[in-house]
Protein backbone atom coordinates (compact mmCIF):
# COMPACT_ATOMS: atom_id res chain seq x y z
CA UNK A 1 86.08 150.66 59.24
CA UNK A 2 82.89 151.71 60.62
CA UNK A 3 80.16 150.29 62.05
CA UNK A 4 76.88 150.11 60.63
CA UNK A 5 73.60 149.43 62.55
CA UNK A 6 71.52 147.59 60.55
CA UNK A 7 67.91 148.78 62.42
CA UNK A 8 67.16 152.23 61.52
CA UNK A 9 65.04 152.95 64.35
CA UNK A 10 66.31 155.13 67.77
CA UNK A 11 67.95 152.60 69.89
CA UNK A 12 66.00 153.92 73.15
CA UNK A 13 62.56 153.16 71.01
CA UNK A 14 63.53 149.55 70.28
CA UNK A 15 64.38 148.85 74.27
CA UNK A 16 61.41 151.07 74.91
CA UNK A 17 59.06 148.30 73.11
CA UNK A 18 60.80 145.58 74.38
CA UNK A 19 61.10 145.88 77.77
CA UNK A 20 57.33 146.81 77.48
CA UNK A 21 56.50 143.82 75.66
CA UNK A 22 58.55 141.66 77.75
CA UNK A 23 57.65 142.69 80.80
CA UNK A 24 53.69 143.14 80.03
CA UNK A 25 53.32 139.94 77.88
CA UNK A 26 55.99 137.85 80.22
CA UNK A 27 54.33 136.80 83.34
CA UNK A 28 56.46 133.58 83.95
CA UNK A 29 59.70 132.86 83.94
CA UNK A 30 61.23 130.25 82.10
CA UNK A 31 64.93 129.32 84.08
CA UNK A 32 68.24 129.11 81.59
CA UNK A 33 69.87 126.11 81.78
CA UNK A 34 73.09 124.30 80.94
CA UNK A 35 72.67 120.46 79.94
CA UNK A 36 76.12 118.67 80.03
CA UNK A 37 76.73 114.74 79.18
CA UNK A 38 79.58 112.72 80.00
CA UNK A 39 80.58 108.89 80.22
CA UNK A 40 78.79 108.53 82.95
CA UNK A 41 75.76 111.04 83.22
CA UNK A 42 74.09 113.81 81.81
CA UNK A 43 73.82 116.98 84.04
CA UNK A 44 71.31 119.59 83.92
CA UNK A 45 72.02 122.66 85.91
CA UNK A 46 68.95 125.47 86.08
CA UNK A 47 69.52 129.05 87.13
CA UNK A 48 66.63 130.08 89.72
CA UNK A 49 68.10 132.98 91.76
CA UNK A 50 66.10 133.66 94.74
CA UNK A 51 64.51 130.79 95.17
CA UNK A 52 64.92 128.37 98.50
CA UNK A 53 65.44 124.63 97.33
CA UNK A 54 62.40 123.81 99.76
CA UNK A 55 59.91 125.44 97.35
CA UNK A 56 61.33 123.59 94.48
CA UNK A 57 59.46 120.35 93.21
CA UNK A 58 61.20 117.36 91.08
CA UNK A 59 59.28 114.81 89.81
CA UNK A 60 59.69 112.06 87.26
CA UNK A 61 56.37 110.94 85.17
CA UNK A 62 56.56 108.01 82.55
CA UNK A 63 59.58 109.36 80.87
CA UNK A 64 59.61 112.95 81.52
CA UNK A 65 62.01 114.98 84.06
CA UNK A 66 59.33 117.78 85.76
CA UNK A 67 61.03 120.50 87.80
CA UNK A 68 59.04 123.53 89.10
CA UNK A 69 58.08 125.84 91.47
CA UNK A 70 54.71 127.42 92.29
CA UNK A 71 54.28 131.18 93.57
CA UNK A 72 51.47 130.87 95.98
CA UNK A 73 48.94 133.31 96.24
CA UNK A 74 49.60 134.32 99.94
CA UNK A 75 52.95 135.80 98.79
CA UNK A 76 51.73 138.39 96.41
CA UNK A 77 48.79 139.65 98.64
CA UNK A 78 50.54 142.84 100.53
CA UNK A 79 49.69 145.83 98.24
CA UNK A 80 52.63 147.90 97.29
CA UNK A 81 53.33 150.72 94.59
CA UNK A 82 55.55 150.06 92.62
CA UNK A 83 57.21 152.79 91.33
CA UNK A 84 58.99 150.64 88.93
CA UNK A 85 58.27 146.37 88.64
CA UNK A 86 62.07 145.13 87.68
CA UNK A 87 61.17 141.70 88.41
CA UNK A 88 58.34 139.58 89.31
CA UNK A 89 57.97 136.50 91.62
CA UNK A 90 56.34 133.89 89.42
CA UNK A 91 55.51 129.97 88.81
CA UNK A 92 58.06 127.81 86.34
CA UNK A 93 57.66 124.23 85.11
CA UNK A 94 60.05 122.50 83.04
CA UNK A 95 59.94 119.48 81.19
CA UNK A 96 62.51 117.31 80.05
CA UNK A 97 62.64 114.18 78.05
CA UNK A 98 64.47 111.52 79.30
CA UNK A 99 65.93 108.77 77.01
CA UNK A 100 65.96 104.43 77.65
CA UNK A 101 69.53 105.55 78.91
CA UNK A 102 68.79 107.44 82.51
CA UNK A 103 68.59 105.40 85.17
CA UNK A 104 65.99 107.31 86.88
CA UNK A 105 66.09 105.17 90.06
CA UNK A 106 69.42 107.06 90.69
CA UNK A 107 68.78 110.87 89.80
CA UNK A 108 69.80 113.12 92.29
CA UNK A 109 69.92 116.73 93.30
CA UNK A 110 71.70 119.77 94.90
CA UNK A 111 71.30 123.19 95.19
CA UNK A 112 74.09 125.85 95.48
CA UNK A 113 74.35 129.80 95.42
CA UNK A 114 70.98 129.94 92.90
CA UNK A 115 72.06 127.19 90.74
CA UNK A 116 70.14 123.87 91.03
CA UNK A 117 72.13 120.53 89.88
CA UNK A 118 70.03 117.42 88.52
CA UNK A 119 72.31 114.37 87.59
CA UNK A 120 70.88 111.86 85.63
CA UNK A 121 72.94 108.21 85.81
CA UNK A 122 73.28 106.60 82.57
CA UNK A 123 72.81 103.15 82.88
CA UNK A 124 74.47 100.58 81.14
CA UNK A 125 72.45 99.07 77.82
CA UNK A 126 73.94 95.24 77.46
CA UNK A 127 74.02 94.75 73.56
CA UNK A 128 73.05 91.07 72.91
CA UNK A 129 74.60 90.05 69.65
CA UNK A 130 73.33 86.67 68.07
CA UNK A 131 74.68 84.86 65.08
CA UNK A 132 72.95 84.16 62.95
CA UNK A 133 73.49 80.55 60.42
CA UNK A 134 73.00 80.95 56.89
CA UNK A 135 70.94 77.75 55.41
């Protein structure tokens, strides 16, 4: 069986344009993350390589989780040439909703190796159930 590429276009064309769109077009980065739930919590871990957990920011407003980080201009000011620009140090800011479930009193954080761990505490919802009589 062969395989059968289904662009018709050079390969080194199509990375051509898209590392040139993504780098030219791209000037922020936008960290992966993993979001895992369990009894107990929901965890959302954020992969930010080269950053130090002191110029990270977490903040909780009405019912959204806001984690970012700011580039300030002081640390872009040294003129270099590039010969090539792999990478780029720039701002983030990620929002995330957070349900009637979080207890947001008890979030937490920790940072290890690039990887930045938020848990977010479920707390318990008491169900009130009330009979009802039938007249």
């Amino acid at each position: 069986m062969d395989l059968i590429r289904l662009n018709k276009k050079p390969l080194f064309i199509n990375d051509f344009f898209s590392s040139f769109f993504e780098n030219e077009f791209n000037n922020s980065i936008s960290p992966k993350e993993n979001i895992i739930e369990n009894n107990n919590q929901f965890i959302i871990e954020l992969l930010v390589p080269g950053i130090k957990k002191e110029d990270l920011s977490i903040d909780v407003e009405e019912s959204k989780l806001i984690i970012s980080h700011q580039v300030s201009n002081n640390e872009n000011k040294e003129e270099v040439n590039y010969i090539k620009l792999g990478f780029n140090k720039s701002s983030f800011k990620r929002e995330f909703d957070l349900s009637k479930k979080i207890d947001i009193a008890n979030i937490s954080a920790s940072f290890d190796n690039g990887i930045l761990s938020v848990k977010l505490p479920k707390k318990e919802i008491i169900k009130t159930i009330t009979k009802i009589k039938i007249k």
